[in-house]
C-alpha atoms as a PDB file:
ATOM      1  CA  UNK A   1     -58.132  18.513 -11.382  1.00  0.00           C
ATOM      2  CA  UNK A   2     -60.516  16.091 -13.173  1.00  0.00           C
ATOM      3  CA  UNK A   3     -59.102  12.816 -13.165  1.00  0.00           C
ATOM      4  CA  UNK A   4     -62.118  11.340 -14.953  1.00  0.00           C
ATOM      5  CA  UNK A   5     -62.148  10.420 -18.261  1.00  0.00           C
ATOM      6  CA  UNK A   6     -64.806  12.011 -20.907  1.00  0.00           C
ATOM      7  CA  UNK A   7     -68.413   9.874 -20.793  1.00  0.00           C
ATOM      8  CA  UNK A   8     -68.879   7.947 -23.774  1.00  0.00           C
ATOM      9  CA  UNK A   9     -66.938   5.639 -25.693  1.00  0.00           C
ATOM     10  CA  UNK A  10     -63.026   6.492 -25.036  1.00  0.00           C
ATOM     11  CA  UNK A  11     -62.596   6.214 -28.901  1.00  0.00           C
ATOM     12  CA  UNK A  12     -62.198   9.015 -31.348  1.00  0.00           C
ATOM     13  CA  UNK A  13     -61.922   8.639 -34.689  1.00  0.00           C
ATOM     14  CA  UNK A  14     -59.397  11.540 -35.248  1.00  0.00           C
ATOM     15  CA  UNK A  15     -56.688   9.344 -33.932  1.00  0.00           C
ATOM     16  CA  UNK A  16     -56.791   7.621 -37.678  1.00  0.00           C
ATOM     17  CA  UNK A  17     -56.229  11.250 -39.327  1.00  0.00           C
ATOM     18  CA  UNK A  18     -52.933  12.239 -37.310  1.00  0.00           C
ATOM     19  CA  UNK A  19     -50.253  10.306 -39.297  1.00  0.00           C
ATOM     20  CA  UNK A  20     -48.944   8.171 -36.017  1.00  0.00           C
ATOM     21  CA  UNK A  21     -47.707   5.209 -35.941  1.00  0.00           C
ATOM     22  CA  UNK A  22     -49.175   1.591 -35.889  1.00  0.00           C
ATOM     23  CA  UNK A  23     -47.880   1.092 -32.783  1.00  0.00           C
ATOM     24  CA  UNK A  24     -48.935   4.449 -31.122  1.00  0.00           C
ATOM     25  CA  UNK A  25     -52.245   4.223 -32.588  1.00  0.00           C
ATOM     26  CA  UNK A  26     -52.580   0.652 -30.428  1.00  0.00           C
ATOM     27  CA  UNK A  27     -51.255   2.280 -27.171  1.00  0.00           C
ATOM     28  CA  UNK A  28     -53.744   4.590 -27.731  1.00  0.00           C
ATOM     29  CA  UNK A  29     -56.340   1.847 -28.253  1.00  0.00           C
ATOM     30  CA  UNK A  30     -55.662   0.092 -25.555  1.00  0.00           C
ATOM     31  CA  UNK A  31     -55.895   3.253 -23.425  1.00  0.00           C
ATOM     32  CA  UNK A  32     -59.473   3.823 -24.549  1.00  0.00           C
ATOM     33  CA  UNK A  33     -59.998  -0.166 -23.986  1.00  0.00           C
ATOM     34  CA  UNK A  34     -59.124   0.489 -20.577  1.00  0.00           C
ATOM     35  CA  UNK A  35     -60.922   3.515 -20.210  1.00  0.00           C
ATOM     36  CA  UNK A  36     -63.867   2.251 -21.469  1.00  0.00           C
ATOM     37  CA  UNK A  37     -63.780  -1.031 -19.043  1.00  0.00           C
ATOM     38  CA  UNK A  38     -62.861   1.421 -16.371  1.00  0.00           C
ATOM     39  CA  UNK A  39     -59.368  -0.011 -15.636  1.00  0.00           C
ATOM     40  CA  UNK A  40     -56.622   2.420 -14.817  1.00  0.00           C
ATOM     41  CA  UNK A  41     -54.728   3.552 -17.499  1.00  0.00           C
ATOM     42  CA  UNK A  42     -51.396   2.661 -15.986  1.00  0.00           C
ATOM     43  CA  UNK A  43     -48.339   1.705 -17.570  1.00  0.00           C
ATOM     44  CA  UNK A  44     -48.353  -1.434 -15.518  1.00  0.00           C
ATOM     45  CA  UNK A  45     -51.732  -2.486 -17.177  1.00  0.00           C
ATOM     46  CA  UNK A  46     -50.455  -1.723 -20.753  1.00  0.00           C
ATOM     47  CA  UNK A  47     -47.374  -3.434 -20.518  1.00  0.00           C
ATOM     48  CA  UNK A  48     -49.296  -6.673 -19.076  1.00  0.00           C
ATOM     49  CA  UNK A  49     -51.408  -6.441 -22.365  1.00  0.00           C
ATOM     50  CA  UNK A  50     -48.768  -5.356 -24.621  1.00  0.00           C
ATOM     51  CA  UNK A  51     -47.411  -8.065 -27.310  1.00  0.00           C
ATOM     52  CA  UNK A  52     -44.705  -5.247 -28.782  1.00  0.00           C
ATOM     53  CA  UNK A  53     -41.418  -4.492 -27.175  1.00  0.00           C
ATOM     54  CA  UNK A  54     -41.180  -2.209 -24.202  1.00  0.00           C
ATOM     55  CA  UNK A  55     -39.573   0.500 -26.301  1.00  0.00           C
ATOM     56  CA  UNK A  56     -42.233   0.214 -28.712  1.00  0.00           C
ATOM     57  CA  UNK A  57     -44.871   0.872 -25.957  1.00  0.00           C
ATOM     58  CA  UNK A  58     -43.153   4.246 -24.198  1.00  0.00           C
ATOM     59  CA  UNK A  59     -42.160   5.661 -27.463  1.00  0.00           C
ATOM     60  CA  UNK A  60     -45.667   5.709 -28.191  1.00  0.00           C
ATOM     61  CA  UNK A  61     -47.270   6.906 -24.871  1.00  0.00           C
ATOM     62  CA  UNK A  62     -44.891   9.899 -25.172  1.00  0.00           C
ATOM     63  CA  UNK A  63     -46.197  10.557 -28.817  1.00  0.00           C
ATOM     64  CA  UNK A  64     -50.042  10.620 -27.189  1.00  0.00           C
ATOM     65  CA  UNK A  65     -48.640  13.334 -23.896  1.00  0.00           C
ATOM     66  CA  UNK A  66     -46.941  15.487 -26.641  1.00  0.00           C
ATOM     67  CA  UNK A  67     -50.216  15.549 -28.359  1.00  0.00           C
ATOM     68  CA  UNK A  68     -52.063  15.651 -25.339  1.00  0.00           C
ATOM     69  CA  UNK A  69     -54.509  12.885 -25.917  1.00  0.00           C
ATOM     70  CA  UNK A  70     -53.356  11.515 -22.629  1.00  0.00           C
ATOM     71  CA  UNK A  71     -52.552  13.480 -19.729  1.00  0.00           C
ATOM     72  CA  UNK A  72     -50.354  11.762 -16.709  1.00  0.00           C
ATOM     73  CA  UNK A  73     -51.966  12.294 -13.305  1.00  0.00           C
ATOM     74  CA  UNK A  74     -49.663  10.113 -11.469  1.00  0.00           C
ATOM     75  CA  UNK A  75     -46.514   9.616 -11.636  1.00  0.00           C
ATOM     76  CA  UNK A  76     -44.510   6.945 -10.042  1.00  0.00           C
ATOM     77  CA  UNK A  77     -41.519   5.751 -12.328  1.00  0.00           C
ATOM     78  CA  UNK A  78     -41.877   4.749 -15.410  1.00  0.00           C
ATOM     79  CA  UNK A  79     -43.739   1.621 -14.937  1.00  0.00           C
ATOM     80  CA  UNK A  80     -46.351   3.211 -12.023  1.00  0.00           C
ATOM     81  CA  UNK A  81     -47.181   6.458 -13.942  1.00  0.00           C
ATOM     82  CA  UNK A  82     -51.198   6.522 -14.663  1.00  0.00           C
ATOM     83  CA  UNK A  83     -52.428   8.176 -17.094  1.00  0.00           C
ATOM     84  CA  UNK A  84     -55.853   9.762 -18.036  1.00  0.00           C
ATOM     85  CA  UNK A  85     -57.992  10.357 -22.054  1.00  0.00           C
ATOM     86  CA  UNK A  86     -58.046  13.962 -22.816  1.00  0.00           C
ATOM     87  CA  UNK A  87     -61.292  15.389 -24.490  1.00  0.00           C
ATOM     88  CA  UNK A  88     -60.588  15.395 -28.099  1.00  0.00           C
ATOM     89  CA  UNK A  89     -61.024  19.315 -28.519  1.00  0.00           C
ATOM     90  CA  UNK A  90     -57.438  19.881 -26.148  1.00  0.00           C
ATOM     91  CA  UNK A  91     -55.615  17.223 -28.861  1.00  0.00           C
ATOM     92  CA  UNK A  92     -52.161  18.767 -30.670  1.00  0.00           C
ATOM     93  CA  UNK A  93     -53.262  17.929 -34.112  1.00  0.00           C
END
């Protein structure tokens, strides 16, 4: 398995056209943020960035697996899972 994430900038504009919430939309720019700086997506990382409440964050990290914009590739409980961007073309629109 690939654990890379696509070249480029993280970012995809499609995330704007999907009806999601505010606060799932920020997980899932902080993901690309991450990405993009090439920290680990890791639910340890997001929640030391986070300024929302904890419920707030893993409510909308499992809105991005069910729509498979991110992909978990480790998991370790829930605050030592990791987590990679999925190429927009595998997205649940």
């Amino acid at each position: 398995m690939n654990d890379k994430n696509p070249p480029g900038p993280a970012m995809n504009q499609e995330i704007f056209r999907l009806g999601l919430s505010v606060e799932t939309i920020s997980v899932y720019l902080l993901c690309c943020s991450f990405s993009d700086g090439g920290t680990a997506i890791s639910t340890r990382n997001l929640l030391g960035v986070w300024n929302s409440t904890r419920e707030a964050l893993f409510n909308g990290i499992k809105e991005l697996e069910k729509r498979n914009i991110i992909l978990k590739i480790i998991s370790g409980g829930e605050d030592k899972n990791v987590y990679k961007l999925t190429e927009h073309k595998s997205w649940k629109l």
